[in-house]
Every structure is written in C-alpha cells, then in structure tokens.
C-alpha atoms as a PDB file:
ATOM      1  CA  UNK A   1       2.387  14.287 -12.634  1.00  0.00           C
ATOM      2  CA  UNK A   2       4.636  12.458 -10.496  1.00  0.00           C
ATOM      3  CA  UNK A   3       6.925  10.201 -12.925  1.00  0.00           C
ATOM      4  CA  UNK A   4       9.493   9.693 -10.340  1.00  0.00           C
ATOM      5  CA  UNK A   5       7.604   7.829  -8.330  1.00  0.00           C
ATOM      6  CA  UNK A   6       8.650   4.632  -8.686  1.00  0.00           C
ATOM      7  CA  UNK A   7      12.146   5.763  -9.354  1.00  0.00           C
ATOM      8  CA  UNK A   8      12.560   5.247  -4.940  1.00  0.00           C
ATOM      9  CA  UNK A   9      13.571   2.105  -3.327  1.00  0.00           C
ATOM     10  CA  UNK A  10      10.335   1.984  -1.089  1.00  0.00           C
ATOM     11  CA  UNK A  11       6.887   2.677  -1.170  1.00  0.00           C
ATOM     12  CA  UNK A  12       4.806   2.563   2.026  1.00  0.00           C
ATOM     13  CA  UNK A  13       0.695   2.204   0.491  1.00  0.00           C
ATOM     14  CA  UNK A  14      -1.948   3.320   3.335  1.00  0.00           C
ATOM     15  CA  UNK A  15      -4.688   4.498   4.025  1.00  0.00           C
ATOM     16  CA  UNK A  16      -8.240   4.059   5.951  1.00  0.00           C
ATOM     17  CA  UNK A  17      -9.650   0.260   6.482  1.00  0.00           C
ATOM     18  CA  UNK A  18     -11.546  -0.984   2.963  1.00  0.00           C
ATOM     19  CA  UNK A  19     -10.317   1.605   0.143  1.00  0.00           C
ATOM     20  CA  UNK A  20      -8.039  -0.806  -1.866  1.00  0.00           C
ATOM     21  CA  UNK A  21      -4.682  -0.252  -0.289  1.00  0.00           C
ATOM     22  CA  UNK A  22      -3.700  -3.948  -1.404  1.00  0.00           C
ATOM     23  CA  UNK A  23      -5.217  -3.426  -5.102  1.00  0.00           C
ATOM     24  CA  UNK A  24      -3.510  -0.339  -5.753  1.00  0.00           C
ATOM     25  CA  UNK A  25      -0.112  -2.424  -3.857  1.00  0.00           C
ATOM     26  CA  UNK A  26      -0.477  -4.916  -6.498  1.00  0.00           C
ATOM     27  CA  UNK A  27      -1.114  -2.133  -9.490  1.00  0.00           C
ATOM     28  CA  UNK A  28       1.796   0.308  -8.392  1.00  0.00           C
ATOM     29  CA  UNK A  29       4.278  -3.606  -8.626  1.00  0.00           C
ATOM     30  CA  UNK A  30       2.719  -4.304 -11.983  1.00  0.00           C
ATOM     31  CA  UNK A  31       3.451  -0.709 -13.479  1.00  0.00           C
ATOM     32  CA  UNK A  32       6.854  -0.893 -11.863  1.00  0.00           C
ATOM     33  CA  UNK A  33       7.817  -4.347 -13.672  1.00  0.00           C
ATOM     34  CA  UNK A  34       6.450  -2.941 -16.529  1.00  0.00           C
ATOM     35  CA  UNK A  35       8.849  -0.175 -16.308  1.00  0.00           C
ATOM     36  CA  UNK A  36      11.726  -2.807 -16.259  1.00  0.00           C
ATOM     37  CA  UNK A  37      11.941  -2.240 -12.544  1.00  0.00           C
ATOM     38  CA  UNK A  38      12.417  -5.922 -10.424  1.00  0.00           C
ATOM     39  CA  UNK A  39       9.863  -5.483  -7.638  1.00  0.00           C
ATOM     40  CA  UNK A  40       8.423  -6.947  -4.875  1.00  0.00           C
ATOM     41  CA  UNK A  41       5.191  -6.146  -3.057  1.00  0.00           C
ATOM     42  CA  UNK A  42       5.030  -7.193   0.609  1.00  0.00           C
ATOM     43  CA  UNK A  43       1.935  -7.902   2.602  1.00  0.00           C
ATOM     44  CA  UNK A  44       2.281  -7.645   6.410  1.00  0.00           C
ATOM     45  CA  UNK A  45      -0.745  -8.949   7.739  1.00  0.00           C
ATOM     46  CA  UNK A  46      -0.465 -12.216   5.999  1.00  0.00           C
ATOM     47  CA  UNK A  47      -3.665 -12.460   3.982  1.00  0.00           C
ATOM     48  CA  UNK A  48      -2.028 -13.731   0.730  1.00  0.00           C
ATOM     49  CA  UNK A  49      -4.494 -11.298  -1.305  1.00  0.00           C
ATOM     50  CA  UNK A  50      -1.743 -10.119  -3.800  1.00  0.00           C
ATOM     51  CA  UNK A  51      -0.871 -13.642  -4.634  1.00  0.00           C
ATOM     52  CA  UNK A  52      -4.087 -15.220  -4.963  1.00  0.00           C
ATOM     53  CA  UNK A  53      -5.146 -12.220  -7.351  1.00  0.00           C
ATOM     54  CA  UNK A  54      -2.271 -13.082  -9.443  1.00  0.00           C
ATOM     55  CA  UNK A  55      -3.769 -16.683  -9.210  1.00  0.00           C
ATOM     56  CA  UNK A  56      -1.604 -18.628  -6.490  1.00  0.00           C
ATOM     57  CA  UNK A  57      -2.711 -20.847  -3.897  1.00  0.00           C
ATOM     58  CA  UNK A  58      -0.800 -17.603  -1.390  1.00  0.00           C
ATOM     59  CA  UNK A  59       2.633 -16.757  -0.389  1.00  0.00           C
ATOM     60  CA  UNK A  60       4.483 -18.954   1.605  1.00  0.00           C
ATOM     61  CA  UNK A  61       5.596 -16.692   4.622  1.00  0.00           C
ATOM     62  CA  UNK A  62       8.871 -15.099   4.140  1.00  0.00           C
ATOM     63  CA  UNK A  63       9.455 -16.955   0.575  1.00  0.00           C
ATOM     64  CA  UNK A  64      10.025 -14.374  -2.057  1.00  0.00           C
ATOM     65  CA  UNK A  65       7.728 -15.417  -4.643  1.00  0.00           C
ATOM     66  CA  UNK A  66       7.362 -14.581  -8.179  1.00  0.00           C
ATOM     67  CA  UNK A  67       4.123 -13.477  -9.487  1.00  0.00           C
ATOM     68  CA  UNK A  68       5.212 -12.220 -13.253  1.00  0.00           C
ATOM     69  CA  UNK A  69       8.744 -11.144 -15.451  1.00  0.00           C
ATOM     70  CA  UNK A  70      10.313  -8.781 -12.659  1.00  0.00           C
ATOM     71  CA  UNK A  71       7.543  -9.018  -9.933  1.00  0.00           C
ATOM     72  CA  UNK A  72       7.597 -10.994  -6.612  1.00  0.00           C
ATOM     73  CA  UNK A  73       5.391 -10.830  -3.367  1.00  0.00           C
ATOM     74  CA  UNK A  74       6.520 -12.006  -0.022  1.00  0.00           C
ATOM     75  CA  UNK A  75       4.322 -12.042   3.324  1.00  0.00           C
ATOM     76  CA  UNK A  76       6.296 -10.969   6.108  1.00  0.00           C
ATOM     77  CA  UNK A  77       5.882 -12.827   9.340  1.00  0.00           C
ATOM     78  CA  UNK A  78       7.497 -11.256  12.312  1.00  0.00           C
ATOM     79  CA  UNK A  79       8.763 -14.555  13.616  1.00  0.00           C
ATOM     80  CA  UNK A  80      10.618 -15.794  10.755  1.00  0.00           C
ATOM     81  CA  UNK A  81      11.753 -12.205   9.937  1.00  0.00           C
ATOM     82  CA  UNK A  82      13.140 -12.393  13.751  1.00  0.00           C
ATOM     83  CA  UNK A  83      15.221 -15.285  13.459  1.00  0.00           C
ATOM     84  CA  UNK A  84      16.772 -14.111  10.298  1.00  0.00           C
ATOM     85  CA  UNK A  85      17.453 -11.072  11.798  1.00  0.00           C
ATOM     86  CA  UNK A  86      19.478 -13.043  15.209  1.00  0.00           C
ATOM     87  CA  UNK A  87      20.795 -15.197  12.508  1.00  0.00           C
ATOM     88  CA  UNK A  88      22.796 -12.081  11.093  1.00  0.00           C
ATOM     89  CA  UNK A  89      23.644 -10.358  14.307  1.00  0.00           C
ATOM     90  CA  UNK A  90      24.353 -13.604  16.450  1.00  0.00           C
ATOM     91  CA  UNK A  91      26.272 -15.708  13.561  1.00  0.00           C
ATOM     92  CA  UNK A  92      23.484 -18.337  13.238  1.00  0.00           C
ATOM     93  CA  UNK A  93      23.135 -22.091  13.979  1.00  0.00           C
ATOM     94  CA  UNK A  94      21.264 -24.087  16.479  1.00  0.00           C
ATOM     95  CA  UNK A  95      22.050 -21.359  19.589  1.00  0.00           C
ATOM     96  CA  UNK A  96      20.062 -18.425  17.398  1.00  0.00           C
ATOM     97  CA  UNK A  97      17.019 -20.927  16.597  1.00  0.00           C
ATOM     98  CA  UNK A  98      16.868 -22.249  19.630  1.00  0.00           C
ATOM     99  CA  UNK A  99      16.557 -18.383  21.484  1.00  0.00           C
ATOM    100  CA  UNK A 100      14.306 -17.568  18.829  1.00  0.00           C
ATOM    101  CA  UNK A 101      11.861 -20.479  19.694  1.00  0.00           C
ATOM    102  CA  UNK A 102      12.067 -20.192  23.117  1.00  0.00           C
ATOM    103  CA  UNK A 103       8.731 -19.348  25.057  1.00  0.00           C
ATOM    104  CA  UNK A 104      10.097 -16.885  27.467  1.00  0.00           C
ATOM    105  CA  UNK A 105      11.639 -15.402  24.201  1.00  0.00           C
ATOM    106  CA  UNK A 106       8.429 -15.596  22.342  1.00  0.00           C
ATOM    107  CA  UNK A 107       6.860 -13.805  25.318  1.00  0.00           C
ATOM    108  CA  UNK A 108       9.218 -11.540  25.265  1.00  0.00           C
ATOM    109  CA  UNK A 109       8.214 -10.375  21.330  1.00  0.00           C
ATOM    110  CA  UNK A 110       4.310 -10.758  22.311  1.00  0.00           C
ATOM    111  CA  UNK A 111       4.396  -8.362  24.995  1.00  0.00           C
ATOM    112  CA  UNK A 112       6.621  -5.820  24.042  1.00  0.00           C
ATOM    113  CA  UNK A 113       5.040  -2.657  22.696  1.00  0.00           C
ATOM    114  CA  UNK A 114       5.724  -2.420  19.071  1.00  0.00           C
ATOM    115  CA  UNK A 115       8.411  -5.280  19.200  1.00  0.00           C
ATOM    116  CA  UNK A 116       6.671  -7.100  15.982  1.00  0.00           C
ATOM    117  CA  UNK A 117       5.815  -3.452  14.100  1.00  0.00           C
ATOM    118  CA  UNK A 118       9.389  -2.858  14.581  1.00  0.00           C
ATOM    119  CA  UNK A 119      10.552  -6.426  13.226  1.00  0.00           C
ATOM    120  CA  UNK A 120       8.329  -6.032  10.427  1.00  0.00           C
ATOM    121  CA  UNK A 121      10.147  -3.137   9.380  1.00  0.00           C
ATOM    122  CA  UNK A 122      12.707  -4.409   9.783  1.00  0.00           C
ATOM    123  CA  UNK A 123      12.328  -6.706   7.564  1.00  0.00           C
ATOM    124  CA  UNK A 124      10.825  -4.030   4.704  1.00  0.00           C
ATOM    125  CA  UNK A 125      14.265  -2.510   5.088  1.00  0.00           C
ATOM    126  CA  UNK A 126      16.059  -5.869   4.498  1.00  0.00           C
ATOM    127  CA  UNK A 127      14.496  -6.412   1.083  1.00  0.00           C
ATOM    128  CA  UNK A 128      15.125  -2.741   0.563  1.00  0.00           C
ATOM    129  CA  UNK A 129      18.936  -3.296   0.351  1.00  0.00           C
ATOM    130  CA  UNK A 130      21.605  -3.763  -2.149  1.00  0.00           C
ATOM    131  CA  UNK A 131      22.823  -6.416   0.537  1.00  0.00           C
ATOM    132  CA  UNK A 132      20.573  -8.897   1.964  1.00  0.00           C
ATOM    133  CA  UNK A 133      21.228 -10.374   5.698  1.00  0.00           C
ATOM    134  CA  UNK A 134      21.421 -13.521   3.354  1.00  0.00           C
ATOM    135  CA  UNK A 135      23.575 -12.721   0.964  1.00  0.00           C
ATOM    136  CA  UNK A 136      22.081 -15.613  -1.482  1.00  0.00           C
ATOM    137  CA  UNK A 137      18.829 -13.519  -1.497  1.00  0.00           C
ATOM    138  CA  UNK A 138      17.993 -11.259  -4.831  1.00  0.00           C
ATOM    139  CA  UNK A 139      17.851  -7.782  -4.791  1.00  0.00           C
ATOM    140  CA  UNK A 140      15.161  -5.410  -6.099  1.00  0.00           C
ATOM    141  CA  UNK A 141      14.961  -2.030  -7.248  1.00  0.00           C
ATOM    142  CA  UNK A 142      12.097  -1.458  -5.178  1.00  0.00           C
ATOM    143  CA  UNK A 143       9.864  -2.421  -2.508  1.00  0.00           C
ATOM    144  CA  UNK A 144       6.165  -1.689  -2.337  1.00  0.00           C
ATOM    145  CA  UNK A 145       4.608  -2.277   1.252  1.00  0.00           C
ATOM    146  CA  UNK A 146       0.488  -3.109   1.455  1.00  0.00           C
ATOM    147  CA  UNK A 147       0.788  -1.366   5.038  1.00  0.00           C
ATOM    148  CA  UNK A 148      -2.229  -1.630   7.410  1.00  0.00           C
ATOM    149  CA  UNK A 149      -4.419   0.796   7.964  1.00  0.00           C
ATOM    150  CA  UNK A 150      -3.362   4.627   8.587  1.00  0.00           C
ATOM    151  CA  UNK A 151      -3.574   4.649  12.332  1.00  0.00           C
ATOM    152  CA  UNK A 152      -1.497   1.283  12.398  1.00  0.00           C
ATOM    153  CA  UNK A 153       0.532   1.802   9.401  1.00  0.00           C
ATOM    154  CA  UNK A 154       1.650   5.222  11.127  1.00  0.00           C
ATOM    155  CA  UNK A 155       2.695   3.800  14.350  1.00  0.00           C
ATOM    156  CA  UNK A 156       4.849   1.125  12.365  1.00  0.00           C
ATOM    157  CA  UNK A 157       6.850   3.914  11.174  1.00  0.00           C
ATOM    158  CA  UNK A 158       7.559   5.234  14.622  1.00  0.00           C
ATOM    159  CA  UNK A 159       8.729   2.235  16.183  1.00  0.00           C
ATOM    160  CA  UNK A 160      12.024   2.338  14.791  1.00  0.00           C
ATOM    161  CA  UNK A 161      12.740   5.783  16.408  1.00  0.00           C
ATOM    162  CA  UNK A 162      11.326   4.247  19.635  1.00  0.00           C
ATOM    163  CA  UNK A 163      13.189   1.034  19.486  1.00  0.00           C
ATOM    164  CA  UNK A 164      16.095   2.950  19.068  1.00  0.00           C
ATOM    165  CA  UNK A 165      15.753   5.391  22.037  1.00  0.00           C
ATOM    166  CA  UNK A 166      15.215   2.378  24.167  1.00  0.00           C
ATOM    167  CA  UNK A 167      18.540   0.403  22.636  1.00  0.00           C
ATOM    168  CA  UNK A 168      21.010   3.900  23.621  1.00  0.00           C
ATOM    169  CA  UNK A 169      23.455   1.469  21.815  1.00  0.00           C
ATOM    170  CA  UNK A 170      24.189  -1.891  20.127  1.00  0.00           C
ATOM    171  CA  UNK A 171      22.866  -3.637  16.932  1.00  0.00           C
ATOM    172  CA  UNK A 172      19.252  -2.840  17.385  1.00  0.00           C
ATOM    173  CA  UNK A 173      20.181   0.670  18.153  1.00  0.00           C
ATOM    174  CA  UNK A 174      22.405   0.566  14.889  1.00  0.00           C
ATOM    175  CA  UNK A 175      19.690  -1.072  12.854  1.00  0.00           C
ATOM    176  CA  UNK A 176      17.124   1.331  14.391  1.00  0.00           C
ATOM    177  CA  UNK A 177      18.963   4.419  13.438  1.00  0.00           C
ATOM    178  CA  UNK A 178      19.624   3.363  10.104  1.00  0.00           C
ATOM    179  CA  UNK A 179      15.556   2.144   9.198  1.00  0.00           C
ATOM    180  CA  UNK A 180      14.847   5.623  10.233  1.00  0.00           C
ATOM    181  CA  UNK A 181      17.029   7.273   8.316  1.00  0.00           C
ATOM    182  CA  UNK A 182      15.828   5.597   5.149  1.00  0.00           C
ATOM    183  CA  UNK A 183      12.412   6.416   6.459  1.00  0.00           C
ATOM    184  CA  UNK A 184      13.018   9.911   6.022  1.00  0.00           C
ATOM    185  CA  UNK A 185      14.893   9.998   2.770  1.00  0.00           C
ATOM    186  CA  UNK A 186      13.658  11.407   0.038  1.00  0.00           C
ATOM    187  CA  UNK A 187      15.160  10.521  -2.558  1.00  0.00           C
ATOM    188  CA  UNK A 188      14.764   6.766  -1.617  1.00  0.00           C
ATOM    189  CA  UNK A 189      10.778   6.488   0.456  1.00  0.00           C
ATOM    190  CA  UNK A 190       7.445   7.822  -0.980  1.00  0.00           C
ATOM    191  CA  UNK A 191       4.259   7.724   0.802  1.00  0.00           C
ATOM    192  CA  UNK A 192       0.891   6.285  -1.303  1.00  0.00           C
ATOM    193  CA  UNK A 193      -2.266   7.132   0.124  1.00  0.00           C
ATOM    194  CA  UNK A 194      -5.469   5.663  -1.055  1.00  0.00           C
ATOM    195  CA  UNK A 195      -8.842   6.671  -0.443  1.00  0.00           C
ATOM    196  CA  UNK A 196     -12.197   6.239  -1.896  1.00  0.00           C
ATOM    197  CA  UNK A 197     -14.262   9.874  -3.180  1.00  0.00           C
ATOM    198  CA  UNK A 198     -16.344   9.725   0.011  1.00  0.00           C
ATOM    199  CA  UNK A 199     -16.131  11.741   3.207  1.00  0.00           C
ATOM    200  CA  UNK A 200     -14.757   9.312   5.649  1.00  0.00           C
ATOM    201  CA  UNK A 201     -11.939   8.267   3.507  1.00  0.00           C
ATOM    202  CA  UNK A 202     -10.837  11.562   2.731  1.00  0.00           C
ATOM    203  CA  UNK A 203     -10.844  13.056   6.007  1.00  0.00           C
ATOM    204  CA  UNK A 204      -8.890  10.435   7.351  1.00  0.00           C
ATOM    205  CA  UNK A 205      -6.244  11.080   3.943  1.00  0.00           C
ATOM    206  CA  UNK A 206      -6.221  14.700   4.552  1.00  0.00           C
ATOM    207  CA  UNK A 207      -5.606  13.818   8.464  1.00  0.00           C
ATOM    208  CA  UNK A 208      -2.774  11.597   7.445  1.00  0.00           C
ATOM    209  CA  UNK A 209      -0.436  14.264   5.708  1.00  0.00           C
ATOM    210  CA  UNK A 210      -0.405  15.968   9.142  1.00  0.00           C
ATOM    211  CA  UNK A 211       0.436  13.041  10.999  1.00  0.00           C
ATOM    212  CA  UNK A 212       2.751  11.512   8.175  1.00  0.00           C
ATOM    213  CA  UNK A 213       4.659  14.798   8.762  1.00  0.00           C
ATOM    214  CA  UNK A 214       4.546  14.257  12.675  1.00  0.00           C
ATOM    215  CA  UNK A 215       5.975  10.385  12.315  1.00  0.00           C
ATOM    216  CA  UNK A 216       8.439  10.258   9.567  1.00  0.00           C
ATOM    217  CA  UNK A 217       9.531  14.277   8.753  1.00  0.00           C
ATOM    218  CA  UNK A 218       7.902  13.816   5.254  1.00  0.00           C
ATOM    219  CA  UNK A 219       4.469  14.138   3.405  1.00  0.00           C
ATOM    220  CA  UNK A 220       2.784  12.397   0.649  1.00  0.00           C
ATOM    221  CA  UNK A 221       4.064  12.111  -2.071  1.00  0.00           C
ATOM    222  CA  UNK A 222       0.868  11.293  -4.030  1.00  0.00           C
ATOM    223  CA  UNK A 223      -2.867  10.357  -3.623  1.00  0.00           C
ATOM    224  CA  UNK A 224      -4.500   7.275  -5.517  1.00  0.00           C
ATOM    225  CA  UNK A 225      -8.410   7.529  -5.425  1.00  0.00           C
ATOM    226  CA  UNK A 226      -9.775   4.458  -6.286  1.00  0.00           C
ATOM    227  CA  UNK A 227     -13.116   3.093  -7.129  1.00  0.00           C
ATOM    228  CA  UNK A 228     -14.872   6.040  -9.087  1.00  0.00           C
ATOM    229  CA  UNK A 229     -17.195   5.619 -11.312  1.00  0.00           C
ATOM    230  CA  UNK A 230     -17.528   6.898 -14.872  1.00  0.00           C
ATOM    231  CA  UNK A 231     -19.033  10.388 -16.046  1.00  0.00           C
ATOM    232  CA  UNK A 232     -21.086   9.132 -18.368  1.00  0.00           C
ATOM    233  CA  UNK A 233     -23.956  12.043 -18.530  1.00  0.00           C
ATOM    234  CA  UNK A 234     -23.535  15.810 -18.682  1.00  0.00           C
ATOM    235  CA  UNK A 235     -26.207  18.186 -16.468  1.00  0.00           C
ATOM    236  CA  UNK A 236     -28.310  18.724 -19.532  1.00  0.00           C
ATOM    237  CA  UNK A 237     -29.005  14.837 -20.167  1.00  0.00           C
ATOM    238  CA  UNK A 238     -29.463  13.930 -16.476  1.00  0.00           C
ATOM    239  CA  UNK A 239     -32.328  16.391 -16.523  1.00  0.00           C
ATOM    240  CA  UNK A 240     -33.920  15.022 -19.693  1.00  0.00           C
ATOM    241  CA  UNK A 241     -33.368  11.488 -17.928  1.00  0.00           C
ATOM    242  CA  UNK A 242     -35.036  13.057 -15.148  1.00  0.00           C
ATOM    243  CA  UNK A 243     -38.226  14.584 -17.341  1.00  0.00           C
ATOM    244  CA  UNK A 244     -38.475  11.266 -18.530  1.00  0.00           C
ATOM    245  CA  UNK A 245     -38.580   8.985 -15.289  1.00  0.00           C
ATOM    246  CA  UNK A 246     -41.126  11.870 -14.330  1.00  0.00           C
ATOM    247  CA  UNK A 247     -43.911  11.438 -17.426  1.00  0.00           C
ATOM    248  CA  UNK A 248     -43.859   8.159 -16.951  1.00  0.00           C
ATOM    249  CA  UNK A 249     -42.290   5.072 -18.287  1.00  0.00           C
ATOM    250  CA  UNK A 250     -43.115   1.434 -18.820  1.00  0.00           C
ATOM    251  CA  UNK A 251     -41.389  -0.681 -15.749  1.00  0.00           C
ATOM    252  CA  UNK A 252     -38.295  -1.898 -17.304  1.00  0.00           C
ATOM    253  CA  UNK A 253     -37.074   1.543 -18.729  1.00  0.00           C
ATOM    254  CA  UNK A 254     -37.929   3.142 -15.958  1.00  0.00           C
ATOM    255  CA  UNK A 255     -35.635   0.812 -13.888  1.00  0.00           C
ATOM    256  CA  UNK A 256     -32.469   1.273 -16.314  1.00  0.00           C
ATOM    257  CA  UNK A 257     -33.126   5.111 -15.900  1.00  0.00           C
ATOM    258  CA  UNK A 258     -33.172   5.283 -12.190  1.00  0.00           C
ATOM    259  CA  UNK A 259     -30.033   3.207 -12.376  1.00  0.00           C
ATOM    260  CA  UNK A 260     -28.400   5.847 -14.890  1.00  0.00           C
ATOM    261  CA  UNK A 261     -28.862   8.457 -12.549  1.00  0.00           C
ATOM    262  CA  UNK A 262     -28.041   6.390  -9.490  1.00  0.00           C
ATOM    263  CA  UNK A 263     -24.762   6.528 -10.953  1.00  0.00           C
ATOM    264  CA  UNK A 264     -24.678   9.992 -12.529  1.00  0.00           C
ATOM    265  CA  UNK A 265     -24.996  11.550  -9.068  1.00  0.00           C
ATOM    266  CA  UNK A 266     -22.380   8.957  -7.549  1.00  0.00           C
ATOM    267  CA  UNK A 267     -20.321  10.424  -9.846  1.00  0.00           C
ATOM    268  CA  UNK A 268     -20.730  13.590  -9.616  1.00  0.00           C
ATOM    269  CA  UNK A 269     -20.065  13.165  -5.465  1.00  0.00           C
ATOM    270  CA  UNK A 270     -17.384  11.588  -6.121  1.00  0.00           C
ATOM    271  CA  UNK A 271     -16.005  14.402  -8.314  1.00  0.00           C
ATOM    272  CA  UNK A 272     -16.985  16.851  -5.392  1.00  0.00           C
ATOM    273  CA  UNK A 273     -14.642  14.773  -2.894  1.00  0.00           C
ATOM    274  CA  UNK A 274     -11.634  14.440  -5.340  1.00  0.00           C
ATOM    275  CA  UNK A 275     -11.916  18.436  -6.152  1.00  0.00           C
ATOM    276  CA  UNK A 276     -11.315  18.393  -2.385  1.00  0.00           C
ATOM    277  CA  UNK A 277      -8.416  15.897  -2.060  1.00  0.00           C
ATOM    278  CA  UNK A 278      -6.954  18.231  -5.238  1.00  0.00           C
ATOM    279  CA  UNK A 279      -7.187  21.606  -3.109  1.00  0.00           C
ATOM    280  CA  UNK A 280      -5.897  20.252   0.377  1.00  0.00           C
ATOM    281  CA  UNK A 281      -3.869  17.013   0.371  1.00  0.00           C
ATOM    282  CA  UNK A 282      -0.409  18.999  -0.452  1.00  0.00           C
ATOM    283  CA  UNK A 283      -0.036  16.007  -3.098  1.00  0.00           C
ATOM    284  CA  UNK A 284      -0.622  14.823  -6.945  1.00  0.00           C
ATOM    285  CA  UNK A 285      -4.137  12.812  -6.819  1.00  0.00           C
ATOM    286  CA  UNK A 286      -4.334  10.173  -9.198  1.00  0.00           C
ATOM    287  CA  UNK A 287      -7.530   8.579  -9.998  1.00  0.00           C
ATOM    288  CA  UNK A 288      -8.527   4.811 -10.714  1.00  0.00           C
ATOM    289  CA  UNK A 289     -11.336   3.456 -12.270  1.00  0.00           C
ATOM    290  CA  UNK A 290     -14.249   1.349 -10.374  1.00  0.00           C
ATOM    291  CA  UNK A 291     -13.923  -1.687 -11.694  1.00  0.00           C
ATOM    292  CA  UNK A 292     -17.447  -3.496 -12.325  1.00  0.00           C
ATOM    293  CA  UNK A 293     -16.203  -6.945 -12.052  1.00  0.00           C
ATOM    294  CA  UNK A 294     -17.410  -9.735  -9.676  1.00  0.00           C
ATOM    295  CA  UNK A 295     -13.920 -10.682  -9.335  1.00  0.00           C
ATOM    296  CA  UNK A 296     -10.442  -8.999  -9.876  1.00  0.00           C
ATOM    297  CA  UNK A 297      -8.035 -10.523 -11.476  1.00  0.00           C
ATOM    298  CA  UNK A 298      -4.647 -10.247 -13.545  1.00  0.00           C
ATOM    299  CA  UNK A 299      -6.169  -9.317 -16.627  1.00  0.00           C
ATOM    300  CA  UNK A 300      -7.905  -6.315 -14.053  1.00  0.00           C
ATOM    301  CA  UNK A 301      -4.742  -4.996 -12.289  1.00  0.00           C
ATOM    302  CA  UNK A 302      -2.947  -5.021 -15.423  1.00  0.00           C
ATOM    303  CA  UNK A 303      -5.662  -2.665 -16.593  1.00  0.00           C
ATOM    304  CA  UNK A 304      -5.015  -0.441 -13.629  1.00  0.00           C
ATOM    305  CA  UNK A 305      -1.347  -0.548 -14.255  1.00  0.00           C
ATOM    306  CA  UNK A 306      -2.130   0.722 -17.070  1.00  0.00           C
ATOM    307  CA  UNK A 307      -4.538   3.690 -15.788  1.00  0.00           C
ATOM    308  CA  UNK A 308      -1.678   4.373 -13.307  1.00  0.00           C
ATOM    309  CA  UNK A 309       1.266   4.599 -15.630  1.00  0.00           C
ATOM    310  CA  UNK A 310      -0.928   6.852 -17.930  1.00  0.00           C
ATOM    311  CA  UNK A 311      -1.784   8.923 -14.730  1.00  0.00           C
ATOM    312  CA  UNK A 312       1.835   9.258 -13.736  1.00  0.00           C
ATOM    313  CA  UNK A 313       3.223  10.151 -17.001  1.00  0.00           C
ATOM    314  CA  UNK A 314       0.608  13.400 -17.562  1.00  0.00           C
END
C-alpha cells in the first residue's frame, strides 16, 4: 500500500492529543530496523516514553541512545540543540557556551515567537544528514519525529519559513532555507497521521491534510488508525446474542454477553469512521490493532511492527 514509506530520510508522526502518536513513533522505528534501516526516533517534548517502553530508565537529552540492532532514540532539548548549533556556526569553545548560557541570551530564546520550534527543527534536520554539525556523530538512514500535537506540530513546520523571512541573510537564513526545502521534498519527508476510529480524531486528521498542504506544500502520505478493536461477530450472531440477553440469562452469562456486544458495536463504529478516513483523507489508511494489555511493552510494539510492515507491504 505504501512500501516506500520508510524508504525517506524523515518522518514527521502527528496527529490530535491522546491517539498514540508516540506508539506508532516507536512501531514505524522498529519496522524500519527491521528492514535493515539504522533509525532513530526523536521525542521533542522530553517525556522519555519511547525509551522507557523499550525498558530504559529515559533518554538522556540530546544523547543518541540505542534501544535495539539499528534503532536509537534521542530527546531533543532546544537548549543543548542551540549550543551545538553556535558551536558549528561560531567555531566553538568557551565564547559559544558562554553566549549560549547567558540570561539575556536565554531570554532572548524564551521570548521569541517560535525561536525553540525552530531550534528543534533544527535539530530534526541535523540528525537527518549525511554530515552531522559533529562530525564524530553517526548517521542514519532515517529519522522518525514523535511531533506534538497537530495544531503544534503544524506550526513547527512553519517556523523555518518564518525564521528565514526574518534572517533576509546569514547562517540562520541559510539554515532556514535549506530545513524548508527538505520539508517539502518528496522524495526525502513523509507525513504520518494517527488517529483513533472516533469523530474527534478524524475530523481533526481530515482537517490536517488541508492545513499540511497550507504549511509545508505537501499532503499525507499515509494514515495509521490505531486502537481498533477486533470484528469478532457478524450481524447474524450479534442478533442471536441479542435474543439471548433478551429471554433471559443467569447473571454471569448475561454479563459476558453484554460485554460481547459492547464490543461488537465499538467495532462496528469504528469501521464506520475508518470507511470515512478511506473516502476523504487523500491517503493509504493503515490500521493497528487495540492492544488489551495493562502495559505496552517491547514484546507489544514489536507486534505492531509487525501489523505495520504487513500493512505496508499489501
């Protein structure tokens, strides 16, 4: 359905608040390694959920970690990402840390609009390239961002168009241009949006195309629904499960049958919403399984590597 997917350098994964953005993040990296493909999953809020699923203590900010055979995770933090960047521009040494640590400096980053979106970026770009701003670093064959939310994911992609306009010229103008331009590739950036089957979510993914369009020049390039749960009962038996519940039944079954068609008509929501997502979002729609577990773990993303790889391969 959409095999080339992870074929791209970068992968920005959004989508509204609570759907699974980071649990798909961490799926998409394991299916990529899989592949033979050395990735790395950043997380930009730094909430170390990608590391402690893979069953670390958390990232260290800005320390490319690795999680399993060809996959690493990194939080970004804007700060550290900053001084990096000054290092590289400026030449490095005491002068660059010292700027970078100053308060009015600091300020500075605070109170800018967008000023830690854009470093952020920034930094996604960095990892993103054949040539690090430290040249020790490793390279990777791709990069798979747990963005924030849509509304705040999307205005991270703007910033470098914004930053730039401000610049008119010099290195952050230069670097500006350039994060745009990969932005809008192609060939080298694909857009993941998750959702859950349920009207909010996929209102707010259908809304996103438009405004994906809007920000970056491009659209999705596929749809992961997450969370559904199984079809286990066709029309005919939810009826007779119905009848049943109806004549009467001794406490216990009757409980376990309400539950089964709880579910069934979950389900067969759910199904409704996805049809939808099918028919508008202008993208492939993947689906991934609810996973009834009171935890997720390795042995639980590996599982929806699997599902994924299965799902991009038909």
């Amino acid at each position: 359905m959409a095999p080339e997917l992870l074929d791209k350098a970068l992968l920005y994964v959004t989508g509204k608040g609570g759907v699974g953005k980071t649990t798909v993040s961490a799926a998409l990296g394991l299916a990529a390694a899989a592949a033979g493909r050395r990735t790395i999953v950043c997380e930009v809020a730094a909430q170390d959920r990608v590391s402690r699923a893979f069953q670390r203590e958390g990232v260290e900010r800005e320390v490319e970690v690795e999680l399993a055979e060809n996959l690493w995770a990194i939080t970004i933090d804007p700060e550290l990402a900053l001084q990096e960047w000054l290092s590289k521009q400026l030449g490095g040494g005491p002068p660059v840390r010292l700027l970078a640590r100053s308060s009015a400096f600091q300020y500075f980053v605070a109170a800018a609009p967008g000023a830690r979106e854009m470093i952020t970026i920034a930094k996604v770009f960095e990892l993103a390239q054949l040539e690090r701003w430290d040249r020790h670093n490793r390279t990777y064959d791709l990069v798979i961002v747990d963005a924030p939310a849509s509304g705040h994911g999307l205005a991270m992609l703007t910033t470098p168009h914004t930053f730039g306009e401000i610049a008119r010229v010099g290195p952050i103008k230069r670097q500006a241009e350039k994060i745009s331009t990969m932005l809008s590739d192609p060939r080298r950036t694909g857009y993941v949006a998750v959702a859950l089957a349920e009207e909010m979510p996929v209102n707010e993914t259908l809304e996103l195309r438009g405004r994906l369009e809007a920000a970056v020049g491009l659209g999705l390039d596929v749809v992961i629904v997450n969370g559904l749960y199984p079809g286990r009962y066709t029309l005919a038996e939810a009826e007779s499960l119905r009848a049943a519940a109806a004549n009467g039944l001794d406490p216990e079954a009757l409980t376990a049958v309400r539950a089964a068609l709880t579910q069934h008509e979950r389900s067969r929501q759910q199904k409704a919403h996805v049809r939808r997502l099918r028919k508008e979002a202008g993208a492939p729609v993947l689906e991934l399984p609810m996973l009834f577990e009171p935890e997720v773990g390795l042995a639980e993303y590996e599982h929806l590597a699997q599902d994924l790889m299965a799902e991009l391969e038909s």
